[in-house]
C-alpha atoms as a PDB file:
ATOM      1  CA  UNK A   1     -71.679   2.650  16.739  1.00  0.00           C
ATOM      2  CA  UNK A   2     -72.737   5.925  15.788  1.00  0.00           C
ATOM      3  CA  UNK A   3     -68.965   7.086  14.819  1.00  0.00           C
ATOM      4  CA  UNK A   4     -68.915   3.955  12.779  1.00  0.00           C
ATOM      5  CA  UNK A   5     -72.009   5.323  11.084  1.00  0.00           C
ATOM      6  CA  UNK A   6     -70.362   9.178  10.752  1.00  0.00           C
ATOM      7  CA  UNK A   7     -67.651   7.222   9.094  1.00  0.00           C
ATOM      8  CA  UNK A   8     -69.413   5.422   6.896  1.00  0.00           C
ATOM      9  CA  UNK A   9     -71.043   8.429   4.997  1.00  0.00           C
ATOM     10  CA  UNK A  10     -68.156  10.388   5.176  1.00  0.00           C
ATOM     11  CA  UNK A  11     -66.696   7.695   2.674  1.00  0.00           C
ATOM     12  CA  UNK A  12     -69.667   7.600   0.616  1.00  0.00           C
ATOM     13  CA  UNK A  13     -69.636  11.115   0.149  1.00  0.00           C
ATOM     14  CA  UNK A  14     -66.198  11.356  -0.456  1.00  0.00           C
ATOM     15  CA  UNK A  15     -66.357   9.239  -3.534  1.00  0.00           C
ATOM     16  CA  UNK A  16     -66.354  10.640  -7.196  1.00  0.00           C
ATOM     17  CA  UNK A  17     -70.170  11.669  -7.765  1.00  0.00           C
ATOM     18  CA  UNK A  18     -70.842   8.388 -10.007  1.00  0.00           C
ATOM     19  CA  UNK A  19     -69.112   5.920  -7.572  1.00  0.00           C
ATOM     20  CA  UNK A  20     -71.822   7.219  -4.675  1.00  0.00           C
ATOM     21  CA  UNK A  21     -73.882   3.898  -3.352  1.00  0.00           C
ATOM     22  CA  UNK A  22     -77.042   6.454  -3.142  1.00  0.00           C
ATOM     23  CA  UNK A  23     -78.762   3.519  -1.476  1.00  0.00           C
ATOM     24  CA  UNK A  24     -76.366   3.149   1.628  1.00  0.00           C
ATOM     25  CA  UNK A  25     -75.819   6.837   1.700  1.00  0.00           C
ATOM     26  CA  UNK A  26     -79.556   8.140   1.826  1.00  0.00           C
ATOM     27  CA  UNK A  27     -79.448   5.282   4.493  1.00  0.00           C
ATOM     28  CA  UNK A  28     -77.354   6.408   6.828  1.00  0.00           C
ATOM     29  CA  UNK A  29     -78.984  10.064   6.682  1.00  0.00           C
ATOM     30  CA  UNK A  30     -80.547   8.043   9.388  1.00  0.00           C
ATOM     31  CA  UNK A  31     -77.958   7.041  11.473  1.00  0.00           C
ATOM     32  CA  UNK A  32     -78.850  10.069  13.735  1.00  0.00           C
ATOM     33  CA  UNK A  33     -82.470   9.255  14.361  1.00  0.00           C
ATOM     34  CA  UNK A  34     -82.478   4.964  14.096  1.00  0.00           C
ATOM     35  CA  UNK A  35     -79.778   4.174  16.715  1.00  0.00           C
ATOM     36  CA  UNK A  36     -80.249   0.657  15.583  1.00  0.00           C
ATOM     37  CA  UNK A  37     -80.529   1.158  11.912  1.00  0.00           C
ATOM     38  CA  UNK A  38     -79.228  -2.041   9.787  1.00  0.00           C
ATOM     39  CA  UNK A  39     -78.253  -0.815   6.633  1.00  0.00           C
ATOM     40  CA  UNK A  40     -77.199  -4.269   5.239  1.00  0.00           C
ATOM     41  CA  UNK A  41     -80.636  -5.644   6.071  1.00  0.00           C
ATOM     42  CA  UNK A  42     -82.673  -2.868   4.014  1.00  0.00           C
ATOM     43  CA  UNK A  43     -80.233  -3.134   0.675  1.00  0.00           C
ATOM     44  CA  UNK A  44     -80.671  -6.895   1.107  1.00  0.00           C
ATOM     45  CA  UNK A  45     -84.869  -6.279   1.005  1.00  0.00           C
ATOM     46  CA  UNK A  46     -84.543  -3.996  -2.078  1.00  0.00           C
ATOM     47  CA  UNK A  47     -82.221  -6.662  -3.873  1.00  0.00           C
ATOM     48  CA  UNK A  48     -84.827  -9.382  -3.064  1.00  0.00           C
ATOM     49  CA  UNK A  49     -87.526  -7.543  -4.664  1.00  0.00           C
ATOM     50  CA  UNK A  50     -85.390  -6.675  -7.255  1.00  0.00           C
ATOM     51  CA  UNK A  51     -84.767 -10.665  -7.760  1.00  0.00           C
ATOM     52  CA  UNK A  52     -88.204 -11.492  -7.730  1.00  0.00           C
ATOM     53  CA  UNK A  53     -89.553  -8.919 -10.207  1.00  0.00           C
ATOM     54  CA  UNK A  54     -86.433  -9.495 -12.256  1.00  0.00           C
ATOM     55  CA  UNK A  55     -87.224 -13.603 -12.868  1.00  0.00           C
ATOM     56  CA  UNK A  56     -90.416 -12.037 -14.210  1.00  0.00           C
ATOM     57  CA  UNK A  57     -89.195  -9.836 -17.155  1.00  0.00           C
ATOM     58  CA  UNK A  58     -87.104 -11.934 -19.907  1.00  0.00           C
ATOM     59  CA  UNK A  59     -83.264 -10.545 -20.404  1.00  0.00           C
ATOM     60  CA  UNK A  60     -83.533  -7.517 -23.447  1.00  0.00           C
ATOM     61  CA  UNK A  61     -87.081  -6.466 -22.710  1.00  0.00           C
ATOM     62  CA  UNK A  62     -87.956  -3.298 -24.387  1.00  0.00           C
ATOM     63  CA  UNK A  63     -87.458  -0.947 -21.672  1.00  0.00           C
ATOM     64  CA  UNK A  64     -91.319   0.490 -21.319  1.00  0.00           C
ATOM     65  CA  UNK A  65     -92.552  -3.268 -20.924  1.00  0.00           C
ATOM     66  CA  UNK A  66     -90.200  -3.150 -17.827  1.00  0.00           C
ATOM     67  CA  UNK A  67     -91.118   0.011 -16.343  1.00  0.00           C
ATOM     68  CA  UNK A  68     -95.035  -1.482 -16.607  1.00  0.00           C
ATOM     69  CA  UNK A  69     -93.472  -4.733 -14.462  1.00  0.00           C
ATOM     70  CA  UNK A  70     -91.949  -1.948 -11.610  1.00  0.00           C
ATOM     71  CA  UNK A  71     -95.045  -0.113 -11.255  1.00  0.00           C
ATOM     72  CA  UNK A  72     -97.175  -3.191 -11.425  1.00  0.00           C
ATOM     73  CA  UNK A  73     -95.021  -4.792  -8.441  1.00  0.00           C
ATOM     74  CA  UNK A  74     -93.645  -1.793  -6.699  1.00  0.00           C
ATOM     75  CA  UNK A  75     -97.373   0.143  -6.247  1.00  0.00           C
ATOM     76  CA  UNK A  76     -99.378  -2.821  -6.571  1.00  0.00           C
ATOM     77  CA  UNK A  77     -98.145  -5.814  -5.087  1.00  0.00           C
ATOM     78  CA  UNK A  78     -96.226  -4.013  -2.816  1.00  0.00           C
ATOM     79  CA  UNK A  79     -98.484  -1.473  -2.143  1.00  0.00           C
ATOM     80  CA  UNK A  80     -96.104   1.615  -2.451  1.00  0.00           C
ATOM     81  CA  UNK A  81     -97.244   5.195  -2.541  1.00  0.00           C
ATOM     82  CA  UNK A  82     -97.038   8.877  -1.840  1.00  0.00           C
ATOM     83  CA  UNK A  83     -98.090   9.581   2.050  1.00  0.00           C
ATOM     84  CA  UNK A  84    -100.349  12.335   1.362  1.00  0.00           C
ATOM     85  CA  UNK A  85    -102.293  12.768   4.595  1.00  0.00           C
ATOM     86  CA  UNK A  86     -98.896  12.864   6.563  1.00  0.00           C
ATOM     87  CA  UNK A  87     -96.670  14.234   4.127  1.00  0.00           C
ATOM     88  CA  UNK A  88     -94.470  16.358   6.099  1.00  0.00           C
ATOM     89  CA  UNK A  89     -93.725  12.841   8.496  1.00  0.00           C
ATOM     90  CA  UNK A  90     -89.918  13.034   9.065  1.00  0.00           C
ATOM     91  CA  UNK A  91     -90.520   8.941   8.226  1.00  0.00           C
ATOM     92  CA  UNK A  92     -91.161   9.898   4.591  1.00  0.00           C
ATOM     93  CA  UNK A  93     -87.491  10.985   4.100  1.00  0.00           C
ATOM     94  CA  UNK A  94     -85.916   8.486   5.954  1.00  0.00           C
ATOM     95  CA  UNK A  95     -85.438   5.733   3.522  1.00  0.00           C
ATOM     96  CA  UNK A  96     -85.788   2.681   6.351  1.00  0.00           C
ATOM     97  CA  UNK A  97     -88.919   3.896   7.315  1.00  0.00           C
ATOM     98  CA  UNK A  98     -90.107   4.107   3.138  1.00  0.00           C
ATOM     99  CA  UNK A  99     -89.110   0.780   2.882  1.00  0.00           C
ATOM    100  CA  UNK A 100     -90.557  -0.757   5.760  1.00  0.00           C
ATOM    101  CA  UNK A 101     -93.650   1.604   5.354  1.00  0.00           C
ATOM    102  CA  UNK A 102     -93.906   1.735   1.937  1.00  0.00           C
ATOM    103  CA  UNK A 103     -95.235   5.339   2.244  1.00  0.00           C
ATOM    104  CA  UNK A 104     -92.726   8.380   1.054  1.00  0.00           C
ATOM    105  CA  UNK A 105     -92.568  12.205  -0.282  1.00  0.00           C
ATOM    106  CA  UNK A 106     -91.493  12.500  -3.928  1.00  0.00           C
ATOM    107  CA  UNK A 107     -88.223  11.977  -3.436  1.00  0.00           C
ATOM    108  CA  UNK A 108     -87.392   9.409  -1.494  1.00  0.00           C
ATOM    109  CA  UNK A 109     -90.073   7.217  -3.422  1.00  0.00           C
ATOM    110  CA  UNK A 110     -88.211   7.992  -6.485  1.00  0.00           C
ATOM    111  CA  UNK A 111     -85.075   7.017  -4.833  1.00  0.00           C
ATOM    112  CA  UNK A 112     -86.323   3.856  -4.115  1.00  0.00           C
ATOM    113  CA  UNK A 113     -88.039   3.826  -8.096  1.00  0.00           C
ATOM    114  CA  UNK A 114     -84.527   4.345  -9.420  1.00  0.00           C
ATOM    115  CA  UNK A 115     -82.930   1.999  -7.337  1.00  0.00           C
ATOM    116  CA  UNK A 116     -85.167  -1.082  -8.039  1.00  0.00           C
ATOM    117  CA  UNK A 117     -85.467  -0.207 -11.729  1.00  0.00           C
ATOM    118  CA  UNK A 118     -81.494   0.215 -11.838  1.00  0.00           C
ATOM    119  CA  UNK A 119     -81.046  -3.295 -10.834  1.00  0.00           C
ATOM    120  CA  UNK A 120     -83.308  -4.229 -13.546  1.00  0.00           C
ATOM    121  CA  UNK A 121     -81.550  -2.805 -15.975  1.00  0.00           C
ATOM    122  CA  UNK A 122     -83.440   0.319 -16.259  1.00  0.00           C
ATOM    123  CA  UNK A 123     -80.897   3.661 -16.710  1.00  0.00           C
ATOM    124  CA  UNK A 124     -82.933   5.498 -14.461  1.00  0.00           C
ATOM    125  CA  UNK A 125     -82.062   8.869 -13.508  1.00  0.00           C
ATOM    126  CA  UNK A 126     -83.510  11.460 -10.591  1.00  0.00           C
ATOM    127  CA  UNK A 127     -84.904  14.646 -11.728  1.00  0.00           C
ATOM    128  CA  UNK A 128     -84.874  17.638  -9.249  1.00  0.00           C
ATOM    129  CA  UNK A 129     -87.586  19.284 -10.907  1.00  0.00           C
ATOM    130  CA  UNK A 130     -89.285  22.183  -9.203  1.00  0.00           C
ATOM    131  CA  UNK A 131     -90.951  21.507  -6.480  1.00  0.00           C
ATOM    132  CA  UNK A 132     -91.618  17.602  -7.080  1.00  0.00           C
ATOM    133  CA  UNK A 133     -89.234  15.599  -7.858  1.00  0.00           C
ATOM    134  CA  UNK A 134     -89.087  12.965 -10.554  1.00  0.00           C
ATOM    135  CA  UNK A 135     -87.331   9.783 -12.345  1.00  0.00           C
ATOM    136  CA  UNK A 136     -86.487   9.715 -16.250  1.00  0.00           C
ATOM    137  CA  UNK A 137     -85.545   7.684 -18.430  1.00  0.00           C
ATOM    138  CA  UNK A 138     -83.790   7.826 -22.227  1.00  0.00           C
ATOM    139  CA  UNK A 139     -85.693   5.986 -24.767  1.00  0.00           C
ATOM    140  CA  UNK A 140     -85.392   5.868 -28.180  1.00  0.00           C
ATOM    141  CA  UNK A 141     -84.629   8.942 -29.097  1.00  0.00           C
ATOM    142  CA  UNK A 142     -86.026  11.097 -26.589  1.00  0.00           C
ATOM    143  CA  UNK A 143     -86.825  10.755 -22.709  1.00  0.00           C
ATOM    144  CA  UNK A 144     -89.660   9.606 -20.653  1.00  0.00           C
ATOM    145  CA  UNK A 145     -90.183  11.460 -17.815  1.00  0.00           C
ATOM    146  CA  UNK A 146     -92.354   9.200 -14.687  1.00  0.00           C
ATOM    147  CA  UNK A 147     -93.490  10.452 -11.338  1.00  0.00           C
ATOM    148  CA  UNK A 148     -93.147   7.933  -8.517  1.00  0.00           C
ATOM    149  CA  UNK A 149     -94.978   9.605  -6.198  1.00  0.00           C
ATOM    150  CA  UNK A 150     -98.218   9.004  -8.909  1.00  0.00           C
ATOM    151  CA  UNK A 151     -97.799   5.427  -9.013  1.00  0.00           C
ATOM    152  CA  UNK A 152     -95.160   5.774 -11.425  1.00  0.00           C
ATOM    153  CA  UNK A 153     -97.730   7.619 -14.627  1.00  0.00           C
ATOM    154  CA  UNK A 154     -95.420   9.139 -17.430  1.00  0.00           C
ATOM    155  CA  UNK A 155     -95.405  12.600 -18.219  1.00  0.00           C
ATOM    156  CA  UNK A 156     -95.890  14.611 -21.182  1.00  0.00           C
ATOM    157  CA  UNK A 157     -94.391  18.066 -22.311  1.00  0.00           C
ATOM    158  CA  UNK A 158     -97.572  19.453 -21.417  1.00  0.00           C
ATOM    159  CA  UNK A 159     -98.344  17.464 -17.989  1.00  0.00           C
ATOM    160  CA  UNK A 160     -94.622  18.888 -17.302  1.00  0.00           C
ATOM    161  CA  UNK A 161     -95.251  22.714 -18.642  1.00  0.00           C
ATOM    162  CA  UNK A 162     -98.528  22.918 -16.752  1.00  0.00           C
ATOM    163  CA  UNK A 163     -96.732  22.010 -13.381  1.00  0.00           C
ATOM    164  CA  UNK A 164     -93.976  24.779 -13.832  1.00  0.00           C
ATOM    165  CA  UNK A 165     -96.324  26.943 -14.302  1.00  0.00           C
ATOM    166  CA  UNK A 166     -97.893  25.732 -11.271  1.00  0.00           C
ATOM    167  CA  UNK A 167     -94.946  26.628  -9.670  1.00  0.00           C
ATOM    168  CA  UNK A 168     -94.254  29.596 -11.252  1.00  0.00           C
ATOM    169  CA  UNK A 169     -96.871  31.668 -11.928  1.00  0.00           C
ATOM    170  CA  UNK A 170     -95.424  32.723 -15.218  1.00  0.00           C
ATOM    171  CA  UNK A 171     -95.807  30.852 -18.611  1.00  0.00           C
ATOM    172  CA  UNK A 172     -93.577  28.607 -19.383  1.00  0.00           C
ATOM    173  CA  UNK A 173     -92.721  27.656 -23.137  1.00  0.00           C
ATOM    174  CA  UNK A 174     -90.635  24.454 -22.318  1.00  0.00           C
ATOM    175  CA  UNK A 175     -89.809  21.738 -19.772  1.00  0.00           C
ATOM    176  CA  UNK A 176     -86.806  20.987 -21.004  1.00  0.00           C
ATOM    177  CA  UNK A 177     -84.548  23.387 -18.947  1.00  0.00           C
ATOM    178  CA  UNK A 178     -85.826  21.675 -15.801  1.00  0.00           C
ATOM    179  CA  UNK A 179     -85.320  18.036 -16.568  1.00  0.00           C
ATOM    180  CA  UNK A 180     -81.619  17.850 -16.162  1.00  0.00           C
ATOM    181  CA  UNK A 181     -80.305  14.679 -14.084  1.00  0.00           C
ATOM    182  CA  UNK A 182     -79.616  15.056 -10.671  1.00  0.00           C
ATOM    183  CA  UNK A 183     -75.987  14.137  -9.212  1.00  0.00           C
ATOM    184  CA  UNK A 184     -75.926  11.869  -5.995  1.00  0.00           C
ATOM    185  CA  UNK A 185     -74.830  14.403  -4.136  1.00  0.00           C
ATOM    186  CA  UNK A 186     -77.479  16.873  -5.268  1.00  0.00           C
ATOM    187  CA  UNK A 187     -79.807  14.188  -4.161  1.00  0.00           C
ATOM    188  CA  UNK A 188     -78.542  13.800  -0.786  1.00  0.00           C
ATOM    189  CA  UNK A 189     -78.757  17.526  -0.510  1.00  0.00           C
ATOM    190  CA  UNK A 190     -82.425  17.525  -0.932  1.00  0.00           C
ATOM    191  CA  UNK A 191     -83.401  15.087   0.906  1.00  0.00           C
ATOM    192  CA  UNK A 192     -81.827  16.417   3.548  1.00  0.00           C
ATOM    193  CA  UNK A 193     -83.331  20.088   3.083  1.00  0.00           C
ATOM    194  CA  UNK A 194     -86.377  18.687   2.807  1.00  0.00           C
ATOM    195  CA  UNK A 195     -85.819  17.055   6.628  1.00  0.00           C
ATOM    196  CA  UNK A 196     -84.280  20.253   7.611  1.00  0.00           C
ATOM    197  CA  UNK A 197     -87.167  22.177   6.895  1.00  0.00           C
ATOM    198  CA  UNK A 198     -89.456  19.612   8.528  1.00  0.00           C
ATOM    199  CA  UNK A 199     -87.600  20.319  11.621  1.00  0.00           C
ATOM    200  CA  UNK A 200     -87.590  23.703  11.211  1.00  0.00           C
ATOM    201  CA  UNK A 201     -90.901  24.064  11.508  1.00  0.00           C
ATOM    202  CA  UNK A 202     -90.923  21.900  14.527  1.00  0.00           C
ATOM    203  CA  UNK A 203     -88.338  23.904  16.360  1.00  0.00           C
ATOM    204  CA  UNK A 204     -85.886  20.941  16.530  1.00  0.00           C
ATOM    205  CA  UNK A 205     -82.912  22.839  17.209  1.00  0.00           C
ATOM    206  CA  UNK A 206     -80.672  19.830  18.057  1.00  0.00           C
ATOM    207  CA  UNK A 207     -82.054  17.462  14.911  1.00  0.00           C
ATOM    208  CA  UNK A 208     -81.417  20.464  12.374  1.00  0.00           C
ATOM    209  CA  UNK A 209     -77.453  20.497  13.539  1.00  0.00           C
ATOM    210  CA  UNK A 210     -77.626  16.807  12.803  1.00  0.00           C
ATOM    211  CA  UNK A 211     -78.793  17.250   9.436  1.00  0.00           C
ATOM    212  CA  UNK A 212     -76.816  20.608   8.771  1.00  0.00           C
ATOM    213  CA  UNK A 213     -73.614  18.966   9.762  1.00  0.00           C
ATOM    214  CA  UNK A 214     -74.488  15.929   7.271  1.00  0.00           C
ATOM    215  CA  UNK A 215     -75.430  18.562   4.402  1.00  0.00           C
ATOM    216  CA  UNK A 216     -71.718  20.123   5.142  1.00  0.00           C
ATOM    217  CA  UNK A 217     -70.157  17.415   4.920  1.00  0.00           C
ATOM    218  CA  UNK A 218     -71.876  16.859   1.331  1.00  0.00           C
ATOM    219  CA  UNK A 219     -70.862  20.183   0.422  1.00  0.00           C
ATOM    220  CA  UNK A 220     -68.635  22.329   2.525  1.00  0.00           C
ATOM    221  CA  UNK A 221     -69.324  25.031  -0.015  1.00  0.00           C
ATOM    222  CA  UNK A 222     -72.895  25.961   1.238  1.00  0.00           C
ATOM    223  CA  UNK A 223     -71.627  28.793   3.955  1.00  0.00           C
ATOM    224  CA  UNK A 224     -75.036  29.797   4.890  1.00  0.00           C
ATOM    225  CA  UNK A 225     -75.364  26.684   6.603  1.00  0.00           C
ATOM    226  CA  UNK A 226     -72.646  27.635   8.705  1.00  0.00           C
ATOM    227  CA  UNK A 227     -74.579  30.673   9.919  1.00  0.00           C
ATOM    228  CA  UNK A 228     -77.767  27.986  10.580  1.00  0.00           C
ATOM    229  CA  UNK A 229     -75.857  25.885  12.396  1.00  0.00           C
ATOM    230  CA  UNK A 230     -74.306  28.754  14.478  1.00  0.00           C
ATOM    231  CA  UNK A 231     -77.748  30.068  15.308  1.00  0.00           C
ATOM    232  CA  UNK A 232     -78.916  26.677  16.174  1.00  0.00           C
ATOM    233  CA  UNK A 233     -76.044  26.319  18.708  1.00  0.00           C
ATOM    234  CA  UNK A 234     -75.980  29.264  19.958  1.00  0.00           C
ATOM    235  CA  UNK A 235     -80.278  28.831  21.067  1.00  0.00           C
ATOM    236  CA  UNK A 236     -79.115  25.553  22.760  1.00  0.00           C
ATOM    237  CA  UNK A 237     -75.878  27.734  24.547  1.00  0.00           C
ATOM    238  CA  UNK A 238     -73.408  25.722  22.899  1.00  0.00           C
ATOM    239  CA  UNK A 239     -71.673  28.946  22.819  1.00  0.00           C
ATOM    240  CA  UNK A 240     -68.097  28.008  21.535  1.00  0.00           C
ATOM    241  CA  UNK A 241     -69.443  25.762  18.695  1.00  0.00           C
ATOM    242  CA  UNK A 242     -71.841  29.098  17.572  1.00  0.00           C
ATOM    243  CA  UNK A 243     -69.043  31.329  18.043  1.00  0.00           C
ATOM    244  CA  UNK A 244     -66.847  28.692  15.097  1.00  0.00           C
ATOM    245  CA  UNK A 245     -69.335  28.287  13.072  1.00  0.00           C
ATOM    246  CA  UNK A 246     -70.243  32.241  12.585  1.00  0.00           C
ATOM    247  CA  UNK A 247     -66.546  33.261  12.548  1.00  0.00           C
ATOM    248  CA  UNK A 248     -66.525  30.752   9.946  1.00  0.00           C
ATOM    249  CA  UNK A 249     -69.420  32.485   7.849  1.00  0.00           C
ATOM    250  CA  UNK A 250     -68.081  35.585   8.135  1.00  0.00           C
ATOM    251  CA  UNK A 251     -65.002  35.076   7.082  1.00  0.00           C
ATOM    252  CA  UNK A 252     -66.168  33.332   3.725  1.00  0.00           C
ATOM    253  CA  UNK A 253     -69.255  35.563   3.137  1.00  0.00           C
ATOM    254  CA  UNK A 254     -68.428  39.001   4.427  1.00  0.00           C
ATOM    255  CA  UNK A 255     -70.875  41.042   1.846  1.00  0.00           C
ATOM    256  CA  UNK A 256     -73.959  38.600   2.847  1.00  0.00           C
ATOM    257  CA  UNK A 257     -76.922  40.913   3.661  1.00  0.00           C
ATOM    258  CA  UNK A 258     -77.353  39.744   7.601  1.00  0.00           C
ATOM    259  CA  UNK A 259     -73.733  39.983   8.415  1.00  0.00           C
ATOM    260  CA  UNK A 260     -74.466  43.174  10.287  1.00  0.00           C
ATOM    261  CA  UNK A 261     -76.777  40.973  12.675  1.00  0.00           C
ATOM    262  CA  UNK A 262     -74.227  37.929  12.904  1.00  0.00           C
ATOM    263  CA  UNK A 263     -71.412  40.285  13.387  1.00  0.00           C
ATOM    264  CA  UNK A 264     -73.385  41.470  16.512  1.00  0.00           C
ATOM    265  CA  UNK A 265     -73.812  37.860  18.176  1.00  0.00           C
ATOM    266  CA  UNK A 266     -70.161  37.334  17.105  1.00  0.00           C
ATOM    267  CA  UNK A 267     -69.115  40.233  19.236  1.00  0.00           C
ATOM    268  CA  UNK A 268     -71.086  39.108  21.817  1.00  0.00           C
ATOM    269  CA  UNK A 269     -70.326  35.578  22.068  1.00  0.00           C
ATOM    270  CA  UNK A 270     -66.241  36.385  21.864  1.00  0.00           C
ATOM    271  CA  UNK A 271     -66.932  38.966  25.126  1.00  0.00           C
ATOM    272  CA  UNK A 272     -68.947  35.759  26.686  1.00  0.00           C
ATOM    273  CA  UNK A 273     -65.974  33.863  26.054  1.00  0.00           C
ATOM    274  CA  UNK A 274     -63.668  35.790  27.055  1.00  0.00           C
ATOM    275  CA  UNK A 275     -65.615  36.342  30.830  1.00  0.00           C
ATOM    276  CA  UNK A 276     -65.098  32.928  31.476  1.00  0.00           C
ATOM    277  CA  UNK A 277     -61.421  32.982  30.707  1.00  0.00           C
END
């Protein structure tokens, strides 16, 4: 079952960006850690809410009266919001357990935003801005920029500048820079940094090769993760898999700063390997 799973976001990712189902894939990020997980039966939940809010709201709408009907239903009827006093939960990036919990981090509430409004109509979009990630939408002739993990409040320029420079420390004269839409893909990618680094600090060695291996397979560009991946194996003495990954790394970024280090364990792994030929 679990190849079947493997399989099934290897196709979603292999798609052309726009073709992505970012439902089903952000899904089976959890293939790993729900042995059971039932894909069909959580899309089939999010398409009955989006049925019931959507006999609500009249065909051609203006846009803003529909994004009052989301948050209305979405935060209060069905009671959705950001997990604050747990925020670094593993749950709140696994997308089953937002929808079942109705608790989430910025992103994966937004994911779920998007993905309701979309099927309302709405041409929602994700924003990876700094450090909290958020939803936009055009209208009129500009944007409006919400925050899902705020029970879905709009943002000014201002609300948006302040932030940055919350982030920052340096002034900031303009959002606008930072409010580009975010591919699928890029998507995926966060959310699963965001798990890696949850398990990072837990010193889950065997769950961050899970989640490295599904960010590769997003992008086999990101090399460093190679390296991550070959240190995680190599602390679990999975010796040959650390020695493939690091050759790997070094080969495609020889003029990385730590190479020195790596090129060490490399050395050391291949005269391991070679003791018990």
């Amino acid at each position: 079952m679990r190849s079947d799973w493997e399989e099934s976001f290897r196709r979603q990712i292999s798609l052309p960006d726009d073709n992505v189902d970012l439902l089903r894939a952000a899904l089976l990020i959890g293939a790993d850690e729900y042995l059971n997980l039932d894909v069909a039966h959580h899309v089939a939940t999010l398409d009955a809410w989006a049925q019931e809010i959507g006999g609500r709201v009249a065909p051609g709408t203006d846009e803003q009266i529909r994004i009052r009907q989301l948050n209305k239903f979405l935060f209060g009827e069905l009671g959705f919001s950001g997990n604050t006093g747990e925020y670094y939960d593993p749950r709140n990036s696994y997308i089953n357990e937002v929808l079942e919990r109705r608790r989430g981090i910025p992103i994966s509430l937004s994911l779920v935003y998007m993905e309701l409004g979309r099927r309302l109509g709405l041409d929602l979009v994700g924003v990876s801005f700094p450090g909290h990630f958020l939803v936009k939408l055009p209208y009129g002739d500009g944007e409006v920029v919400i925050d899902p993990y705020n029970r879905g409040i709009s943002l000014s320029a201002e609300d948006l500048t302040n932030r940055l420079r919350g982030v920052f420390d340096v002034d900031i004269e303009s959002p606008a820079p930072f409010l580009a839409a975010a591919s699928n893909k890029h998507i995926l990618i966060r959310m699963l940094a965001n798990l890696k680094g949850i398990y990072q600090q837990q010193g889950k060695a065997t769950k961050i090769i899970a989640i490295i291996t599904k960010i590769l397979l997003v992008d086999p560009d990101r090399v460093s993760e190679y390296r991550e991946r070959g240190l995680m194996f190599n602390a679990l003495e999975c010796y040959n898999a650390a020695l493939k990954d690091l050759q790997y790394y070094l080969n495609h970024a020889p003029d990385d700063e730590d190479t020195g280090d790596v090129r060490q364990l490399v050395f050391r792994l291949q005269e391991h390997h070679s003791r018990l030929n």
